[in-house]
PDB file of N, CA and C in Angstrom:
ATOM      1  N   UNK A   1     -53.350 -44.278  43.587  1.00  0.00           N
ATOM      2  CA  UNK A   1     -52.535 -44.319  42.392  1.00  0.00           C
ATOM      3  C   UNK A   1     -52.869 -43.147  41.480  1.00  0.00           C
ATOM      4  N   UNK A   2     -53.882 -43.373  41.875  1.00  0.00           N
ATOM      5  CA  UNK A   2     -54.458 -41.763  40.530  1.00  0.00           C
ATOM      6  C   UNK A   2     -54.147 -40.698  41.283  1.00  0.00           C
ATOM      7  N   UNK A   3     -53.789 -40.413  42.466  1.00  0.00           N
ATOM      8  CA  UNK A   3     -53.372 -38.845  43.452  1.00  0.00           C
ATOM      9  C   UNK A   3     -51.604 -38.708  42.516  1.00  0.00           C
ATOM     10  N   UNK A   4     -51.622 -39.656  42.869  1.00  0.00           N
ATOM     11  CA  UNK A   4     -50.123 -39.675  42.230  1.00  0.00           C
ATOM     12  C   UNK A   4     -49.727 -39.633  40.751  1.00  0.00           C
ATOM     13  N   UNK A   5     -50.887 -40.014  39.671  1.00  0.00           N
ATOM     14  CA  UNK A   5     -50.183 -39.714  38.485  1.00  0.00           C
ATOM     15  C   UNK A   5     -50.921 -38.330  38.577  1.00  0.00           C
ATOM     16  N   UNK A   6     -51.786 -37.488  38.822  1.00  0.00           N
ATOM     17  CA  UNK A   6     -52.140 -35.968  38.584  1.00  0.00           C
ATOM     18  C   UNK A   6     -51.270 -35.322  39.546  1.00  0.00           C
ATOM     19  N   UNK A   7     -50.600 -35.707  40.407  1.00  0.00           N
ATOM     20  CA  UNK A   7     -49.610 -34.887  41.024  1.00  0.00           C
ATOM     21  C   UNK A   7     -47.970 -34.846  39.893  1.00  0.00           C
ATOM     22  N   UNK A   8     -48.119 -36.541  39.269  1.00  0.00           N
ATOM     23  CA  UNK A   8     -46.521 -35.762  38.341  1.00  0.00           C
ATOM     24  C   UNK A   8     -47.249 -35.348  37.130  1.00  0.00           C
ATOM     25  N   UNK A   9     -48.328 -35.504  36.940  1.00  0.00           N
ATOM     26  CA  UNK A   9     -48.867 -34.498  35.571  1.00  0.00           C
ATOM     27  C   UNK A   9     -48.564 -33.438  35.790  1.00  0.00           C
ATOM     28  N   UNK A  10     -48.971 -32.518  36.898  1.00  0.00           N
ATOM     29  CA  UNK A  10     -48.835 -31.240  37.138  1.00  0.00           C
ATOM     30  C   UNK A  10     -47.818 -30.985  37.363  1.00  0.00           C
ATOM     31  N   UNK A  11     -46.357 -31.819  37.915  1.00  0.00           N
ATOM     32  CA  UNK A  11     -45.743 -31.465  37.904  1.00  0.00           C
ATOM     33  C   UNK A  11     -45.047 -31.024  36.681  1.00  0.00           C
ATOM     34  N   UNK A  12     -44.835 -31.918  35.787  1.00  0.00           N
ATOM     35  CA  UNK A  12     -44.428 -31.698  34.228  1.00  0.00           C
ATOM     36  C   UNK A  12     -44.780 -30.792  33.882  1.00  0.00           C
ATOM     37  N   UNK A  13     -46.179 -30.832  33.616  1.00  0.00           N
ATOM     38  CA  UNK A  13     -46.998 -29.271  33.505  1.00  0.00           C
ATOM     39  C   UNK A  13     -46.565 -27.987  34.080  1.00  0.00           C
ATOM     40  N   UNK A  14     -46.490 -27.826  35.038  1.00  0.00           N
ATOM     41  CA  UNK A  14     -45.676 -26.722  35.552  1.00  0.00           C
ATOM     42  C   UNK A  14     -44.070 -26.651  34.732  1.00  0.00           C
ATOM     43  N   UNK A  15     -43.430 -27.905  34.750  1.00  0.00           N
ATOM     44  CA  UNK A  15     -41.940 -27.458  34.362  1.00  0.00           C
ATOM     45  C   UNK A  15     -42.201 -26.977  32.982  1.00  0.00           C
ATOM     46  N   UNK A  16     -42.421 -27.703  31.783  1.00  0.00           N
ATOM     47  CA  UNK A  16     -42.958 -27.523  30.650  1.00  0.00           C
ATOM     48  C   UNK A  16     -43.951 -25.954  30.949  1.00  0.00           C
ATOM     49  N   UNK A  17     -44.188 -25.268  31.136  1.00  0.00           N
ATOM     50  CA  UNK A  17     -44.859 -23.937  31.139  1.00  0.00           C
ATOM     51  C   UNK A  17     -43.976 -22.867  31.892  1.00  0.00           C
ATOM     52  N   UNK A  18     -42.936 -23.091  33.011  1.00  0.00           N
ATOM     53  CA  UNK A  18     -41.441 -22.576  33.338  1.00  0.00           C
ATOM     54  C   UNK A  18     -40.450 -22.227  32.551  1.00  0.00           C
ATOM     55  N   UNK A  19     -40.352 -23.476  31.692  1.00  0.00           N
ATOM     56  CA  UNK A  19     -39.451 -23.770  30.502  1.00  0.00           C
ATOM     57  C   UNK A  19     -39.613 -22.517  29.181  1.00  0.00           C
ATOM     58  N   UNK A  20     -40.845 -22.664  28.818  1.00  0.00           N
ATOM     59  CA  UNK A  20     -41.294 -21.581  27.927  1.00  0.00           C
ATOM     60  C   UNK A  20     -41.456 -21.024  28.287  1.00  0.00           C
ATOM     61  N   UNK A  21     -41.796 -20.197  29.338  1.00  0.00           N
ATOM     62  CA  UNK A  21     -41.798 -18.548  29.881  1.00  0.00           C
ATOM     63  C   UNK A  21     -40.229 -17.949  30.284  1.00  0.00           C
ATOM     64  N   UNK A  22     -39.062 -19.330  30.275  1.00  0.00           N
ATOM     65  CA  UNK A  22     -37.835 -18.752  30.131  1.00  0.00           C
ATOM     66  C   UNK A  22     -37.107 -18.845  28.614  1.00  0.00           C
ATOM     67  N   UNK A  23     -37.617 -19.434  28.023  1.00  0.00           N
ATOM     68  CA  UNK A  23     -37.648 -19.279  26.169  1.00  0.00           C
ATOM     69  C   UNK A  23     -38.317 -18.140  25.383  1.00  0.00           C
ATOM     70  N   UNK A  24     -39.418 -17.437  26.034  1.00  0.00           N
ATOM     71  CA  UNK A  24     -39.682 -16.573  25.946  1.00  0.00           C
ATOM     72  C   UNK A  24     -38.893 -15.591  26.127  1.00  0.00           C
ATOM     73  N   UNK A  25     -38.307 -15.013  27.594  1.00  0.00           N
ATOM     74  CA  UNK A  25     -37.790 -14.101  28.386  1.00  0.00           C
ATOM     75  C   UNK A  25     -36.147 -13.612  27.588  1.00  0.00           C
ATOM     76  N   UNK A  26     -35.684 -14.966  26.801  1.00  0.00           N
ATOM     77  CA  UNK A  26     -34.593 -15.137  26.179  1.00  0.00           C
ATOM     78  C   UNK A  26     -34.563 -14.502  24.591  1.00  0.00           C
ATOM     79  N   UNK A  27     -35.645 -14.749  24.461  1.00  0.00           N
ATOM     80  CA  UNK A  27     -36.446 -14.111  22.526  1.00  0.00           C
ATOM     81  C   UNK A  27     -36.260 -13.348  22.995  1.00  0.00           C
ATOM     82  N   UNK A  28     -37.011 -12.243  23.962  1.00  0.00           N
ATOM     83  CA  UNK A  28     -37.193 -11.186  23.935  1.00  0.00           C
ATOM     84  C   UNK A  28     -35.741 -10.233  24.416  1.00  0.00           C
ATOM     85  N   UNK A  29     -35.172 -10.466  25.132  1.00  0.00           N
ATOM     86  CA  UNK A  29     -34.071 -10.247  25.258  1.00  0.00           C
ATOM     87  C   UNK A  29     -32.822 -10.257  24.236  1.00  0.00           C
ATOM     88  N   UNK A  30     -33.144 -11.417  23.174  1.00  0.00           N
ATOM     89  CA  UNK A  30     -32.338 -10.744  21.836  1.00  0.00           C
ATOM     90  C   UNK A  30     -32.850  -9.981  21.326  1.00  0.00           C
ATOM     91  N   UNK A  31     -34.162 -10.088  20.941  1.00  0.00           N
ATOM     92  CA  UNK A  31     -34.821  -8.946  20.265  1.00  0.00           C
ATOM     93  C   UNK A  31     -34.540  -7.955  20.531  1.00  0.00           C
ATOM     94  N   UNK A  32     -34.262  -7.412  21.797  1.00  0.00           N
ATOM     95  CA  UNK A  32     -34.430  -5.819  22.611  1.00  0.00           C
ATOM     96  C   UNK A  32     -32.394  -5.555  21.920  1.00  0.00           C
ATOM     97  N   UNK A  33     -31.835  -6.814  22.203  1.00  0.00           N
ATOM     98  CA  UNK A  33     -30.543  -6.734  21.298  1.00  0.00           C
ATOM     99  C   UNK A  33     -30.199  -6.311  20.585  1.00  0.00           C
ATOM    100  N   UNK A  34     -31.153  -6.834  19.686  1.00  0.00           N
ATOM    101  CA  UNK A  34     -30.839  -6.483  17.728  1.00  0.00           C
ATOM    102  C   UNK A  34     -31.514  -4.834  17.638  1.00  0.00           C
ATOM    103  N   UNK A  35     -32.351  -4.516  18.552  1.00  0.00           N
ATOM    104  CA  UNK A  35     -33.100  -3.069  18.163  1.00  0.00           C
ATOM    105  C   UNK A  35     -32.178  -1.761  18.740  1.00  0.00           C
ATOM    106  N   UNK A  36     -31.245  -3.200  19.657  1.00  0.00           N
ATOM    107  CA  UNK A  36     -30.145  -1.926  19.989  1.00  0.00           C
ATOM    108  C   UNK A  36     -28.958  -1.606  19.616  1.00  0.00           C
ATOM    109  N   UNK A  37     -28.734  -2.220  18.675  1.00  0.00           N
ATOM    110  CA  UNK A  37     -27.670  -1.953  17.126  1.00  0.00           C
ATOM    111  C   UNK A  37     -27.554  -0.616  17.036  1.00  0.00           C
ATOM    112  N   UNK A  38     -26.642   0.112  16.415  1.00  0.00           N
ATOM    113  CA  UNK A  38     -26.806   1.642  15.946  1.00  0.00           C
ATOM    114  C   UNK A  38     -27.484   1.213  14.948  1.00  0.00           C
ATOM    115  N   UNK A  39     -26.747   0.226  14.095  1.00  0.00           N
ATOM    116  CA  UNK A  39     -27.485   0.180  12.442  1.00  0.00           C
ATOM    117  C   UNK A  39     -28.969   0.194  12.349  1.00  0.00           C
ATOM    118  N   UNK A  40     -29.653  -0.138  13.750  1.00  0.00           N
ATOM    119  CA  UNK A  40     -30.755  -0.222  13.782  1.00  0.00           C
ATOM    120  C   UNK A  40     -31.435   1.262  14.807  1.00  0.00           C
ATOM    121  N   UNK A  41     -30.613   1.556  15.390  1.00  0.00           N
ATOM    122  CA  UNK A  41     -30.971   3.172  16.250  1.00  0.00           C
ATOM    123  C   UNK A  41     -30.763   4.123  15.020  1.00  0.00           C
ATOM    124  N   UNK A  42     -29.362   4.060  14.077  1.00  0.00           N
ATOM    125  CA  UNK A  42     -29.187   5.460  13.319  1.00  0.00           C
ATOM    126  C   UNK A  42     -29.899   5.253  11.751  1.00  0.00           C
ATOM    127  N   UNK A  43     -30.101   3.654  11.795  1.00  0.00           N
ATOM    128  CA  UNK A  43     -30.566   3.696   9.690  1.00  0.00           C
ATOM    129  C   UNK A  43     -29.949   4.611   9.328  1.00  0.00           C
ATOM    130  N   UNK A  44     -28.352   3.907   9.067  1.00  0.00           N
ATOM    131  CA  UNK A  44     -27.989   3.905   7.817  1.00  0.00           C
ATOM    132  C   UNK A  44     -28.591   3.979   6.699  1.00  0.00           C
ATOM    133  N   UNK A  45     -27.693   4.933   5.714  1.00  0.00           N
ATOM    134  CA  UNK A  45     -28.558   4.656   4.034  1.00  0.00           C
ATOM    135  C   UNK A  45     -27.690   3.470   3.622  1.00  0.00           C
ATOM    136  N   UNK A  46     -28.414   2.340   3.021  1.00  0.00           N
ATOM    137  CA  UNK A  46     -27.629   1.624   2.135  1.00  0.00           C
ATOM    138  C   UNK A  46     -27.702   1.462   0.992  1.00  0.00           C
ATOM    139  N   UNK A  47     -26.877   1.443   0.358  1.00  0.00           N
ATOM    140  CA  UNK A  47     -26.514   1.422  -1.170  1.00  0.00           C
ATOM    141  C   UNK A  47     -25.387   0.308  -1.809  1.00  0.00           C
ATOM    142  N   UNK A  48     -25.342  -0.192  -3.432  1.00  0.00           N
ATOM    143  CA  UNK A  48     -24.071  -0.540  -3.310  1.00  0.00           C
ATOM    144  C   UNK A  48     -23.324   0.343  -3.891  1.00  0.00           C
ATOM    145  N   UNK A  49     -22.031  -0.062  -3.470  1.00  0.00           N
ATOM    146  CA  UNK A  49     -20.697   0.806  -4.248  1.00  0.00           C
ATOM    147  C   UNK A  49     -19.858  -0.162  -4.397  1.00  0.00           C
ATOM    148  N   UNK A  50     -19.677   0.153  -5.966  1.00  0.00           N
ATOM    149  CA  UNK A  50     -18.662  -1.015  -6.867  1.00  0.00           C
ATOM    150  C   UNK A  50     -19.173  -2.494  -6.634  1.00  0.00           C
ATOM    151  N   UNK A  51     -18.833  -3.204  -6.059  1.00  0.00           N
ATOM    152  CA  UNK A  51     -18.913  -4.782  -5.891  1.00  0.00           C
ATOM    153  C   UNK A  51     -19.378  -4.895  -4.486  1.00  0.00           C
ATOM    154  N   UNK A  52     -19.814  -4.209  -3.455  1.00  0.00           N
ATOM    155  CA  UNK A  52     -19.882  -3.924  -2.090  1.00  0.00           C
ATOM    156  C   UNK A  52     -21.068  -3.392  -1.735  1.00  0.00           C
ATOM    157  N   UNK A  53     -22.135  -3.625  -0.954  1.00  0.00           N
ATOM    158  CA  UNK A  53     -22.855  -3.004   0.012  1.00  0.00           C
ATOM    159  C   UNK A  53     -22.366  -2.106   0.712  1.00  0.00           C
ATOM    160  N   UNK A  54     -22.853  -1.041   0.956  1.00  0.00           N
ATOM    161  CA  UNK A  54     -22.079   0.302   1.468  1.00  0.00           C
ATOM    162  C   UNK A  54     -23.756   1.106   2.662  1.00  0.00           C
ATOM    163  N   UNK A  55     -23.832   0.976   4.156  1.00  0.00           N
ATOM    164  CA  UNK A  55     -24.096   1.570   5.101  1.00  0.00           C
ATOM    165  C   UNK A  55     -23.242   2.789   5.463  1.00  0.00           C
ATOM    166  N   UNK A  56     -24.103   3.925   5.374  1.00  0.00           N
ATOM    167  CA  UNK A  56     -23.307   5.347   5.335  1.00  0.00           C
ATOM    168  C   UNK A  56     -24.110   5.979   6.585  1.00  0.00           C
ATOM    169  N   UNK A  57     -24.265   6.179   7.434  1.00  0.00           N
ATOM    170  CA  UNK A  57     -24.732   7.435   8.197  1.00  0.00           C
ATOM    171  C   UNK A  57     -23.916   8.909   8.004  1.00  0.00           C
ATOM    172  N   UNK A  58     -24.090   9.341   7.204  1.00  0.00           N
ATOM    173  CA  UNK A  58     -23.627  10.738   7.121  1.00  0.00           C
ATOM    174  C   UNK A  58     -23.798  11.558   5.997  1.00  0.00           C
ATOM    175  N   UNK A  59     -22.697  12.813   5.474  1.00  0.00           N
ATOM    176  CA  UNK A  59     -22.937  13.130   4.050  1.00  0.00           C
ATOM    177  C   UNK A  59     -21.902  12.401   3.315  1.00  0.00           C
ATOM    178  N   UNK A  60     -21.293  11.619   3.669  1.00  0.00           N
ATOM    179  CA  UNK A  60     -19.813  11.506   3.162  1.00  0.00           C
ATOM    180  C   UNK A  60     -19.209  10.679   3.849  1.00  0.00           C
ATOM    181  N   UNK A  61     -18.032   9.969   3.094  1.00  0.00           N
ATOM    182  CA  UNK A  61     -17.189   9.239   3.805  1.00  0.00           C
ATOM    183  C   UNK A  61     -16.482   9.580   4.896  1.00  0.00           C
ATOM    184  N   UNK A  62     -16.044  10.934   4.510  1.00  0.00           N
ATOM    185  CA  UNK A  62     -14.649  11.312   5.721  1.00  0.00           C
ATOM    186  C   UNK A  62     -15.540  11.861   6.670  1.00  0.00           C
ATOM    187  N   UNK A  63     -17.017  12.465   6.725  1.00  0.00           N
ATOM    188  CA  UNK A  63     -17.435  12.902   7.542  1.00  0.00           C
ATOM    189  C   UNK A  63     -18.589  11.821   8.490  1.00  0.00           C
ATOM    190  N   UNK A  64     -18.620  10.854   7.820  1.00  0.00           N
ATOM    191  CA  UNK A  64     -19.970   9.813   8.346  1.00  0.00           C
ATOM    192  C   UNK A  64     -19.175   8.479   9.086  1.00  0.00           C
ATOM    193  N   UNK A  65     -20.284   7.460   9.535  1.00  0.00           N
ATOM    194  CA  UNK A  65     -20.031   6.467   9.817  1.00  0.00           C
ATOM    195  C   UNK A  65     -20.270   5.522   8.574  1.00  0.00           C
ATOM    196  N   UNK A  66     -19.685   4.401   7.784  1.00  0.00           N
ATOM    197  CA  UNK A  66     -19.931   3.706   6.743  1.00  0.00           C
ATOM    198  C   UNK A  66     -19.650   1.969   7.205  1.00  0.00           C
ATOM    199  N   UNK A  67     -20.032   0.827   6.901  1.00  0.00           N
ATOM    200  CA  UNK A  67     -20.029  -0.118   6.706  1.00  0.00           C
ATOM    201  C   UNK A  67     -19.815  -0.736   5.234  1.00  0.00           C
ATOM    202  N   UNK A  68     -19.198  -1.729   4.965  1.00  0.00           N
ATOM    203  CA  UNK A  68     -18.947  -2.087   4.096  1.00  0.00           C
ATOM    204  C   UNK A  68     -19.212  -3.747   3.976  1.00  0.00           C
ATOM    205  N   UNK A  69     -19.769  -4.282   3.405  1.00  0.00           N
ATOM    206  CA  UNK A  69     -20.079  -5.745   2.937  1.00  0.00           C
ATOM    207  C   UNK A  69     -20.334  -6.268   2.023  1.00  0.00           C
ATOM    208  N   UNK A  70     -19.958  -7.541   1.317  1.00  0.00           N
ATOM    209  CA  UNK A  70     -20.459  -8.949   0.705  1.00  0.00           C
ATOM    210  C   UNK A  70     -22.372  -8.550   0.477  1.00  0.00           C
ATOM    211  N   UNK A  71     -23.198  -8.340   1.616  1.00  0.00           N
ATOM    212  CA  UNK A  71     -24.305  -8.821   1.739  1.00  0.00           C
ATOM    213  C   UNK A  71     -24.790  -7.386   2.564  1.00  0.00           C
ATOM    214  N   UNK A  72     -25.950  -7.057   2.618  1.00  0.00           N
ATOM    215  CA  UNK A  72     -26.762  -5.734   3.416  1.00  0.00           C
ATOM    216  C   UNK A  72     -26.240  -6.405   5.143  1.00  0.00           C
ATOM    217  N   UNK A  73     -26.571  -7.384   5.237  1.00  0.00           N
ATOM    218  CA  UNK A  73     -26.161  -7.975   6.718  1.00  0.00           C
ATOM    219  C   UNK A  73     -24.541  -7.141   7.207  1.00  0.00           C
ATOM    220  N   UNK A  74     -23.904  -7.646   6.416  1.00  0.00           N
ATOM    221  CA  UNK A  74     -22.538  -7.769   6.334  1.00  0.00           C
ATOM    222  C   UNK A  74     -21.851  -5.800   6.737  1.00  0.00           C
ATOM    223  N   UNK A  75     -22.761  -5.146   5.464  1.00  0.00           N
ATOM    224  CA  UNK A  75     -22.578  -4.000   5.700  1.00  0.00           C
ATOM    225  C   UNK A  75     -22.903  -3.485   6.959  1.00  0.00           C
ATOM    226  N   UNK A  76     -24.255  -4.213   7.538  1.00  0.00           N
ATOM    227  CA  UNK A  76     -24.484  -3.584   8.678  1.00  0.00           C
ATOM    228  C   UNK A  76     -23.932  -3.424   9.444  1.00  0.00           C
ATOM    229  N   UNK A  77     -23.442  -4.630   9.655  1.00  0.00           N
ATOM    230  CA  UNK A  77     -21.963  -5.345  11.297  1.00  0.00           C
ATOM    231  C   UNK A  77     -21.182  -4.746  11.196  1.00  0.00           C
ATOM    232  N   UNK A  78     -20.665  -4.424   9.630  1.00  0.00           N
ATOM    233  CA  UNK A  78     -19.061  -3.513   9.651  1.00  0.00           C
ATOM    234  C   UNK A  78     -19.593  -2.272  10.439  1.00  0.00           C
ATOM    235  N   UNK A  79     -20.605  -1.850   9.986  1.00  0.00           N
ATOM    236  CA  UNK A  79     -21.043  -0.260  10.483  1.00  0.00           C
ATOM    237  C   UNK A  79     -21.283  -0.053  11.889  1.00  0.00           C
ATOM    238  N   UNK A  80     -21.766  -1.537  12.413  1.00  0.00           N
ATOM    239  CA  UNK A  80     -22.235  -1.223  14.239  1.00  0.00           C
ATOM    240  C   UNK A  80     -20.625  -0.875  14.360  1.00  0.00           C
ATOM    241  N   UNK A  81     -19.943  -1.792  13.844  1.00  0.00           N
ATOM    242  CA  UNK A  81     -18.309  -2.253  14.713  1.00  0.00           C
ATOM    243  C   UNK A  81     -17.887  -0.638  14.377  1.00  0.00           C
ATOM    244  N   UNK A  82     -17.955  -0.103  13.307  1.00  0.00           N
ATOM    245  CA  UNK A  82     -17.295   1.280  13.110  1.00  0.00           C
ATOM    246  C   UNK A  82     -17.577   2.317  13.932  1.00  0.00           C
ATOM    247  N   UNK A  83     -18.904   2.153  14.158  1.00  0.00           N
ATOM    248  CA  UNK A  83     -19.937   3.061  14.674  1.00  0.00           C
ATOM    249  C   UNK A  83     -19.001   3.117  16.447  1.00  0.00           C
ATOM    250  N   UNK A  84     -19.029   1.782  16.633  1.00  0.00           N
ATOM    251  CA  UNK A  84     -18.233   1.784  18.170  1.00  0.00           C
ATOM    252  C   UNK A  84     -16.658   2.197  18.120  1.00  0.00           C
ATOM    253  N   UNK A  85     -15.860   1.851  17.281  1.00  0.00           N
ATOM    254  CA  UNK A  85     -14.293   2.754  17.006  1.00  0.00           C
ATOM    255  C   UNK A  85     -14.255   3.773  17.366  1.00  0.00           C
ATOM    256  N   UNK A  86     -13.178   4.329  17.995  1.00  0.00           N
ATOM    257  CA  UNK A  86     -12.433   5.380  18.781  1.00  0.00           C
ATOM    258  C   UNK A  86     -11.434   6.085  17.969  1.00  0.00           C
ATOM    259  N   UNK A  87     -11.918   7.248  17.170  1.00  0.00           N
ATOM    260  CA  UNK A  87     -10.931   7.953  16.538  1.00  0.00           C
ATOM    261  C   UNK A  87      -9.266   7.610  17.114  1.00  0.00           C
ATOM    262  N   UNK A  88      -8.442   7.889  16.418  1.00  0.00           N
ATOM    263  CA  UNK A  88      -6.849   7.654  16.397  1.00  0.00           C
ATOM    264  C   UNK A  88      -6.745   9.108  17.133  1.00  0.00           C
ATOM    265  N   UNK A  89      -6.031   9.188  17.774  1.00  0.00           N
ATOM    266  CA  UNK A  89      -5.258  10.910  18.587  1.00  0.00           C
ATOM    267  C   UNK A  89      -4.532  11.551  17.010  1.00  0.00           C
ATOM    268  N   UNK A  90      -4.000  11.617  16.160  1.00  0.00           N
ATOM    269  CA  UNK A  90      -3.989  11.862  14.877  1.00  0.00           C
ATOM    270  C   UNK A  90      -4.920  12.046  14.544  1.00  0.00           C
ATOM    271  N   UNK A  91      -6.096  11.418  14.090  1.00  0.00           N
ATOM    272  CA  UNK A  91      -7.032  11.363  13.170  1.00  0.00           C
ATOM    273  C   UNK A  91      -7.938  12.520  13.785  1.00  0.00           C
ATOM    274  N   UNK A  92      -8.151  12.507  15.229  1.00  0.00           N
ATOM    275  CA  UNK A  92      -8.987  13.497  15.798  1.00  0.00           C
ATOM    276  C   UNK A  92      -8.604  14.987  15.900  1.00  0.00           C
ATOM    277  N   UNK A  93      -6.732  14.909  16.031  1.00  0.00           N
ATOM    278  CA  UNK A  93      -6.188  16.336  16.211  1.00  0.00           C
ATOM    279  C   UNK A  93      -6.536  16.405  15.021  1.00  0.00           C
ATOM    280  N   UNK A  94      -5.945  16.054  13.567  1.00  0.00           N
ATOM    281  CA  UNK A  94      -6.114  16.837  12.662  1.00  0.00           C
ATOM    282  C   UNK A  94      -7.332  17.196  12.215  1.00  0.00           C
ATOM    283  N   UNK A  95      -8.811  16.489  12.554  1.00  0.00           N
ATOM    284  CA  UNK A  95      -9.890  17.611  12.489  1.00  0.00           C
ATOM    285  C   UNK A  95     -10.357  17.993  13.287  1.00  0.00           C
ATOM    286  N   UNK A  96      -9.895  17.963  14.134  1.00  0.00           N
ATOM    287  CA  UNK A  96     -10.263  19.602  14.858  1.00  0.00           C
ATOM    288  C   UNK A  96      -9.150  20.432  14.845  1.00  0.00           C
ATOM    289  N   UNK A  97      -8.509  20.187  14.256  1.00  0.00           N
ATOM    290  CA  UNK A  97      -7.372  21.212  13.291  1.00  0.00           C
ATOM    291  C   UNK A  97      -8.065  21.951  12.374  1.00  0.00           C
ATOM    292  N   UNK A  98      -8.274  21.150  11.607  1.00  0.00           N
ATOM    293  CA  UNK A  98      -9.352  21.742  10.525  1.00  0.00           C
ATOM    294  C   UNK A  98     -10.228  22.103  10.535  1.00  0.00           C
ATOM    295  N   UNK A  99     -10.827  21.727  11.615  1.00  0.00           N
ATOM    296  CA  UNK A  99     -12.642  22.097  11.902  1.00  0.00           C
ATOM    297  C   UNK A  99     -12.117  23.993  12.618  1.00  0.00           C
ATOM    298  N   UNK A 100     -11.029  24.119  13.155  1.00  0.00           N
ATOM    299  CA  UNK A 100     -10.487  25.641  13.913  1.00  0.00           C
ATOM    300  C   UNK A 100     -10.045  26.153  13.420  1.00  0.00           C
ATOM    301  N   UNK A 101      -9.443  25.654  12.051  1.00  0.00           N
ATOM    302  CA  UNK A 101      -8.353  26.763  11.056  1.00  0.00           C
ATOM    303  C   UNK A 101      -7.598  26.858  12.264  1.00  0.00           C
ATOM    304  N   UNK A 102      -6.621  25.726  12.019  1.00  0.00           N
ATOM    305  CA  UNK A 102      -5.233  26.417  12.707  1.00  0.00           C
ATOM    306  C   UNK A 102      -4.383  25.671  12.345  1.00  0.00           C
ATOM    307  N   UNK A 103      -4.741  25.563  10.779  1.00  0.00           N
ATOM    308  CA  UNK A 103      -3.417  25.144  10.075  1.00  0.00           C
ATOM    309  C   UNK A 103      -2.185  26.024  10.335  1.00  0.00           C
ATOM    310  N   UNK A 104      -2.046  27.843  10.763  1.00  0.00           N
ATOM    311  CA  UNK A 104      -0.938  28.337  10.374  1.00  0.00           C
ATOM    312  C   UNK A 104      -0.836  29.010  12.084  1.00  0.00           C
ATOM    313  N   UNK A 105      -1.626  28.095  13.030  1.00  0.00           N
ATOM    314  CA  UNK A 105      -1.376  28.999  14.417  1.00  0.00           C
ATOM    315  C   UNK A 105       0.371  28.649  14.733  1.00  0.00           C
ATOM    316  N   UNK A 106       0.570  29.408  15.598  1.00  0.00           N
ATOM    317  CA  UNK A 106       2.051  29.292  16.428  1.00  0.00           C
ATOM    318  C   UNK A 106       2.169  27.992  17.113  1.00  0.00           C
ATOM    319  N   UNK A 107       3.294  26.896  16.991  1.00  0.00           N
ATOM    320  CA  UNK A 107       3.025  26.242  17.761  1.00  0.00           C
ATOM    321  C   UNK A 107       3.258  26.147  19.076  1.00  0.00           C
ATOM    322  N   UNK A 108       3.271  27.205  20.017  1.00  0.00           N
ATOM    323  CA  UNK A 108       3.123  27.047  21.279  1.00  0.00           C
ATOM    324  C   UNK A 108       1.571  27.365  21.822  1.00  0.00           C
ATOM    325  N   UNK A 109       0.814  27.189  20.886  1.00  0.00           N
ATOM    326  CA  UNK A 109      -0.509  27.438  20.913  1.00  0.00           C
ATOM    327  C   UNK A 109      -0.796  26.062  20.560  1.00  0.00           C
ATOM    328  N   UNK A 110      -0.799  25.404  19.580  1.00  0.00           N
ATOM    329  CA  UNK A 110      -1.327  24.391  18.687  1.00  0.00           C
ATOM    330  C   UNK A 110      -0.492  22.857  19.808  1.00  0.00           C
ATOM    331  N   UNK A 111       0.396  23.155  20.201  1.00  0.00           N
ATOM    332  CA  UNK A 111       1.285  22.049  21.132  1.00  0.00           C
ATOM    333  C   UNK A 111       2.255  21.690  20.657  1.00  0.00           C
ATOM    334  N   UNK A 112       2.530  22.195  19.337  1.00  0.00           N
ATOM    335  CA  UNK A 112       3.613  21.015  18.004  1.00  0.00           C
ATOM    336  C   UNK A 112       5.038  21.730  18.927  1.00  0.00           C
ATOM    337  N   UNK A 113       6.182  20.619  19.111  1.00  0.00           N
ATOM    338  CA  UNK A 113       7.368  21.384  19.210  1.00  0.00           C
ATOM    339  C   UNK A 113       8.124  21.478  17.807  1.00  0.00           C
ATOM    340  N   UNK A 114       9.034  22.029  17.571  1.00  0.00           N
ATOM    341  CA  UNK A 114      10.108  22.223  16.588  1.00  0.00           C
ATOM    342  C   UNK A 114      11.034  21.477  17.050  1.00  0.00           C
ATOM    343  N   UNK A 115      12.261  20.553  16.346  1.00  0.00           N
ATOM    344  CA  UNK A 115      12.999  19.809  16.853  1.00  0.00           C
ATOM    345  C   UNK A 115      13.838  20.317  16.070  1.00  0.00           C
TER     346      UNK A 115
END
């Protein structure tokens, strides 16, 4: 009788010590998560502006990445989510329009047709 209750002791024992080394494996795996945020790769400056938490990576609005929030949290998330956005085909031609000076090229150079 006693072979048998130290055999399901150990068994428990073993599951219970399985259990937490996969509760573990799971922490650590968000953790490695959250460190892989930009907000947490680029640190952002944060500041507020007006009524808002404001995450900026850059010099400037039109030139940086920014977040905006309620709460420093809040700002952050806007900023990962921005941080991942895909310029508009507009938004990108016109600076690197600007970034080339070719506001006044020909447009069979630039691509524009005349209609």
């Amino acid at each position: 009788m006693s072979q048998v209750l130290d055999h399901e002791f150990q068994s428990l024992a073993t599951e219970a010590i399985c259990h937490e080394a996969r509760m573990a494996g799971v922490a650590i795996q968000e953790a490695a998560g959250i460190y892989q945020r930009p907000s947490s790769v680029y640190r952002p400056a944060l500041s507020i502006d007006g009524n808002q938490w404001c995450a900026l990576y850059g010099d400037n609005l039109q030139d940086g990445v920014a977040g905006f929030g309620d709460s420093p949290a809040d700002a952050m998330w806007y900023f990962d989510r921005n941080w991942c956005a895909k310029l508009t085909t507009t938004v990108a031609a016109g600076a690197l329009d600007a970034m080339m000076g070719r506001k006044d090229w020909p447009s069979g150079i630039t691509g524009e047709q005349h209609g």
